[in-house]
Each structure stands twice: as C-alpha cells, then as structure tokens.
N, C-alpha and C. Protein backbone atom coordinates (compact mmCIF):
# COMPACT_ATOMS: atom_id res chain seq x y z
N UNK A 1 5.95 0.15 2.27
CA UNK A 1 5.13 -0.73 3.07
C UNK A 1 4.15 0.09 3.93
N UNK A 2 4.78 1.28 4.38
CA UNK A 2 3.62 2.27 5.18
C UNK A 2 2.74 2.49 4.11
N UNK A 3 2.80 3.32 3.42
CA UNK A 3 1.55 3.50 2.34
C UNK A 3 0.90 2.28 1.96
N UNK A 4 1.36 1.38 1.98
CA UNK A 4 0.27 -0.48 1.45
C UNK A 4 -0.41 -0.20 2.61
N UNK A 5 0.14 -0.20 3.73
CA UNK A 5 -0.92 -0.77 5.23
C UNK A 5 -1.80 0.35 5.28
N UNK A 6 -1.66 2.12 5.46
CA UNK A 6 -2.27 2.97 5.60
C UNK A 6 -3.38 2.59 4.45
N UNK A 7 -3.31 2.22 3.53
CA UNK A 7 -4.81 1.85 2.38
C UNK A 7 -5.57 1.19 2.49
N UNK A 8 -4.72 0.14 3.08
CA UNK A 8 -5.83 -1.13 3.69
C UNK A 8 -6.34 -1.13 4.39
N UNK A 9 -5.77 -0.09 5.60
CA UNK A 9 -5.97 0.51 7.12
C UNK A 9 -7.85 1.58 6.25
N UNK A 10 -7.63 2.34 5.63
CA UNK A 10 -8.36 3.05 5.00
C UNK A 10 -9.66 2.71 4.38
N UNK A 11 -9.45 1.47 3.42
CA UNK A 11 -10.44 0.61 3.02
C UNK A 11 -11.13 -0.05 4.10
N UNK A 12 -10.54 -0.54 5.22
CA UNK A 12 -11.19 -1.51 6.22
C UNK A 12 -12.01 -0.56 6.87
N UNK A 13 -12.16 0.63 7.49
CA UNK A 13 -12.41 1.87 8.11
C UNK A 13 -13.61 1.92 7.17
N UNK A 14 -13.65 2.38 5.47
CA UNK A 14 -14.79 2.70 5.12
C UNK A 14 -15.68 1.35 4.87
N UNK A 15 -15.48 0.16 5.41
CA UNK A 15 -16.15 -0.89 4.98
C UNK A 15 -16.95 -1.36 6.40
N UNK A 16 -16.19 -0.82 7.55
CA UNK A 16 -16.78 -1.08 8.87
C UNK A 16 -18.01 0.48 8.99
N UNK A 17 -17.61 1.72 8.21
CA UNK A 17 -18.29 2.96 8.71
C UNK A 17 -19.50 2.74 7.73
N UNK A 18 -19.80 1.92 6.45
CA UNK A 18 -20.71 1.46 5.37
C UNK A 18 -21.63 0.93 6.17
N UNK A 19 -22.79 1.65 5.57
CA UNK A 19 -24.39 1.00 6.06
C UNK A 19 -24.61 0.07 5.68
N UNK A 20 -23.63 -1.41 5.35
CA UNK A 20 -24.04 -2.74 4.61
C UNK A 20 -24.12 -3.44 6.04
N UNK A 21 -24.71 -4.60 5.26
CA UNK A 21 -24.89 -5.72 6.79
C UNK A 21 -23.99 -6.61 5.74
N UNK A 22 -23.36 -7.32 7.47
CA UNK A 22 -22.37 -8.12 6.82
C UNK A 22 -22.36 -9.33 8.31
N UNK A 23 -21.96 -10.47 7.89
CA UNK A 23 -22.39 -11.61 8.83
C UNK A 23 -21.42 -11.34 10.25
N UNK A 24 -22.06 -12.02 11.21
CA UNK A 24 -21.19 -11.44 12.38
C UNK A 24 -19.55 -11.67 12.48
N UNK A 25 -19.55 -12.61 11.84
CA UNK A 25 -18.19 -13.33 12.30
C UNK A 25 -17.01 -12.44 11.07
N UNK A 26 -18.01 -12.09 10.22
CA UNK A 26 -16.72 -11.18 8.87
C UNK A 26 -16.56 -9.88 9.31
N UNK A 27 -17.72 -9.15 10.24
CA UNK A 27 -17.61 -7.82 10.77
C UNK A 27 -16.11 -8.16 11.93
N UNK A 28 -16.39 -9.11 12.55
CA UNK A 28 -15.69 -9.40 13.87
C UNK A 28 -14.44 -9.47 13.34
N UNK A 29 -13.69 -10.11 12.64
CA UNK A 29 -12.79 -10.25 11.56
C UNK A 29 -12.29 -8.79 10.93
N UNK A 30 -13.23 -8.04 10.57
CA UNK A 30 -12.69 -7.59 9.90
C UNK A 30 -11.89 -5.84 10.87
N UNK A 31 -12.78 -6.19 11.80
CA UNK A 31 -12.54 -5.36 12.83
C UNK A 31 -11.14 -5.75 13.78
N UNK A 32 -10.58 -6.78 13.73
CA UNK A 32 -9.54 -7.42 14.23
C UNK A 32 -8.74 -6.99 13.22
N UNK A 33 -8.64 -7.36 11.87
CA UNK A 33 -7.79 -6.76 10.80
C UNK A 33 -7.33 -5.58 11.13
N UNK A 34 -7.75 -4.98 11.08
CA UNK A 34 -8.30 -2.47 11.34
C UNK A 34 -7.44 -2.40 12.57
N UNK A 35 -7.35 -3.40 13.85
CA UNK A 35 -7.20 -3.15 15.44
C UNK A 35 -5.85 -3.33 15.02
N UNK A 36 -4.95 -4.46 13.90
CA UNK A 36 -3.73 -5.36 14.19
C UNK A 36 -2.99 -3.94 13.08
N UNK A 37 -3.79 -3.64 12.45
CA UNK A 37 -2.89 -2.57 11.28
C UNK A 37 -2.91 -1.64 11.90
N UNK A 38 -3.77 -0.68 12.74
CA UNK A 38 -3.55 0.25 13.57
C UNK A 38 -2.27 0.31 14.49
N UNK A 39 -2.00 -0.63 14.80
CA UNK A 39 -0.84 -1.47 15.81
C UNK A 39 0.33 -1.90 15.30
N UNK A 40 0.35 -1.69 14.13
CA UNK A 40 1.57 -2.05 13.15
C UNK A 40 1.82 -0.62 12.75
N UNK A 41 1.05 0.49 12.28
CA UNK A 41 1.16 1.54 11.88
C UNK A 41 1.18 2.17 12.99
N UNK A 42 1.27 2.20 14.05
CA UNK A 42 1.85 2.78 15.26
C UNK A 42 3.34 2.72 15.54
N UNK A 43 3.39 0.93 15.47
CA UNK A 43 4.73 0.90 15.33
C UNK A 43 5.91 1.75 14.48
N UNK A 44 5.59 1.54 13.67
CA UNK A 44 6.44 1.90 12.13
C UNK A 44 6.27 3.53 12.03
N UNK A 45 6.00 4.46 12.81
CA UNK A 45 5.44 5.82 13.22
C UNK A 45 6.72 5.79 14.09
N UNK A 46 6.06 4.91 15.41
CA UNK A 46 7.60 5.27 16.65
C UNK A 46 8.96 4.73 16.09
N UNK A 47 8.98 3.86 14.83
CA UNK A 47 10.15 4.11 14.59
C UNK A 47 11.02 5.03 13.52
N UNK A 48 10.22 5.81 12.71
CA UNK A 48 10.20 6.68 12.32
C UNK A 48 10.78 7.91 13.13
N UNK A 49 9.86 8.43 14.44
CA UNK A 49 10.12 9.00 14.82
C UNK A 49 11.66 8.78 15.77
N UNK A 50 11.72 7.65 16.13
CA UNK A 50 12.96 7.73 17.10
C UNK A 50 14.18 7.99 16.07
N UNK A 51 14.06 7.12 14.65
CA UNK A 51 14.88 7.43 13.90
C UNK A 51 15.53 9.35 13.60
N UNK A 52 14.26 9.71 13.01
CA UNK A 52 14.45 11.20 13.22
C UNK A 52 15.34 12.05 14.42
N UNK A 53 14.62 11.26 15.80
CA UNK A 53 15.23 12.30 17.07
C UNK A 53 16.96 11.81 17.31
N UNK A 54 17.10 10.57 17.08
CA UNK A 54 18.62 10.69 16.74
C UNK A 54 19.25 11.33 15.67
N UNK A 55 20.05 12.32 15.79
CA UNK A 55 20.85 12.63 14.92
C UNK A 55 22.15 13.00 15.00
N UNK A 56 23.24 13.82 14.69
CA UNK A 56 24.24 13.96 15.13
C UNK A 56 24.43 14.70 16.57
N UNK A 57 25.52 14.38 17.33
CA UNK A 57 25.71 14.81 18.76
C UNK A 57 26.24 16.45 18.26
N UNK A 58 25.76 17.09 19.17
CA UNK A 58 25.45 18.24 19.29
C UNK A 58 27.29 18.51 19.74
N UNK A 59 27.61 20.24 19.40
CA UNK A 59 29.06 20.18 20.09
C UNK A 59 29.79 19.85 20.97
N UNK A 60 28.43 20.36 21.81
CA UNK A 60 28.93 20.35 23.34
C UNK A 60 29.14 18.72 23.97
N UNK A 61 28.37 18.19 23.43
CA UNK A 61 28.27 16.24 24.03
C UNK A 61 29.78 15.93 23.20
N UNK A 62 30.25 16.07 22.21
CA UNK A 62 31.54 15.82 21.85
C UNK A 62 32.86 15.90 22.80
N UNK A 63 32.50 17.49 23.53
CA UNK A 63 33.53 17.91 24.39
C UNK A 63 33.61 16.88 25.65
N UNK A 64 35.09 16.96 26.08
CA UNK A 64 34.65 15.86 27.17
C UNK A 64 34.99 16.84 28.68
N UNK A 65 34.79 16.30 29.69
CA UNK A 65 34.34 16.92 30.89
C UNK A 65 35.16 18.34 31.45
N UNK A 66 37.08 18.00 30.94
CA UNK A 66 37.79 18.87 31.21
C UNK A 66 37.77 19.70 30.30
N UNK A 67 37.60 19.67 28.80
CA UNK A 67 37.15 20.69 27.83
C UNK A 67 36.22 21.48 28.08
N UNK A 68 34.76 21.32 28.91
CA UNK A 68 33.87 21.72 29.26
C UNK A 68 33.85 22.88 30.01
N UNK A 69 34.80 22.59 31.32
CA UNK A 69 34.94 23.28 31.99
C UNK A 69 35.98 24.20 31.70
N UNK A 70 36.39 24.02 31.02
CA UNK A 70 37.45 24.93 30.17
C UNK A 70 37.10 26.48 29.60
N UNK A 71 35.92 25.40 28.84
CA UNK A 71 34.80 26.64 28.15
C UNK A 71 33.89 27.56 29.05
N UNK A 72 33.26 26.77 30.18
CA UNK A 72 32.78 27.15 31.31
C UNK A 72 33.46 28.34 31.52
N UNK A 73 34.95 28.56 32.15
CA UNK A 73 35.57 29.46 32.52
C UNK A 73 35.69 30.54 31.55
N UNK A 74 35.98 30.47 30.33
CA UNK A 74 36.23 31.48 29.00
C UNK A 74 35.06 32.21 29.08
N UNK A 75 33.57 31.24 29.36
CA UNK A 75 32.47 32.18 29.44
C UNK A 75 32.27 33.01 30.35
C-alpha cells in the first residue's frame, strides 16, 4: 500500500510541476489529493518507524532493581 500511494503521491507532483493549464477547481483538487497523501505517507513512515524502535528489552531492563544493584556492586 506504501508503494501504491508513493506513485500516486509522484504522478500528482509531476502533473501540478507540468506547464499545462488546467481549470481552477481540478488544479485545487488536485492539490488537496498531493496535501491528504503526503499526510497519509507521513503517517505510515511514523509507524514504521516506531515499529522498528521497539524491539527486544535490552539486558539490563530485564534485571529487576535488587539484581541491579547486585551487579552495580560486582562492578
């Protein structure tokens, strides 16, 4: 679904940057299209990314407070 929107996102971009004349109300339109997919493909980015930054808990977050300090001391 990212790659469908990024094309359309792509096509709309070279059809607004095109030296054609086009009636006001289909430019206006079509520029609302470009604004709402930009905004969807933002979305679907931050969730991408949050997906990524979770991953497994690290050792130390496993250990619990008196284990910690346990290790604390050994060091």
């Amino acid at each position: 679904m990212k790659k469908i929107i990024q094309k359309i996102s792509q096509a709309l971009q070279v059809v607004l940057l095109a030296p054609i004349k086009l009636p006001g109300k289909a430019l206006n339109i079509i520029k609302y299209i470009a604004l709402g997919l930009g905004v969807v493909e933002t979305v679907l980015d931050d969730k991408v990314k949050e997906g990524e930054e979770e991953g497994p808990p690290l050792p130390n977050e496993l250990l619990s407070n008196k284990e910690k300090e346990v290790q604390d001391e050994i060091e």
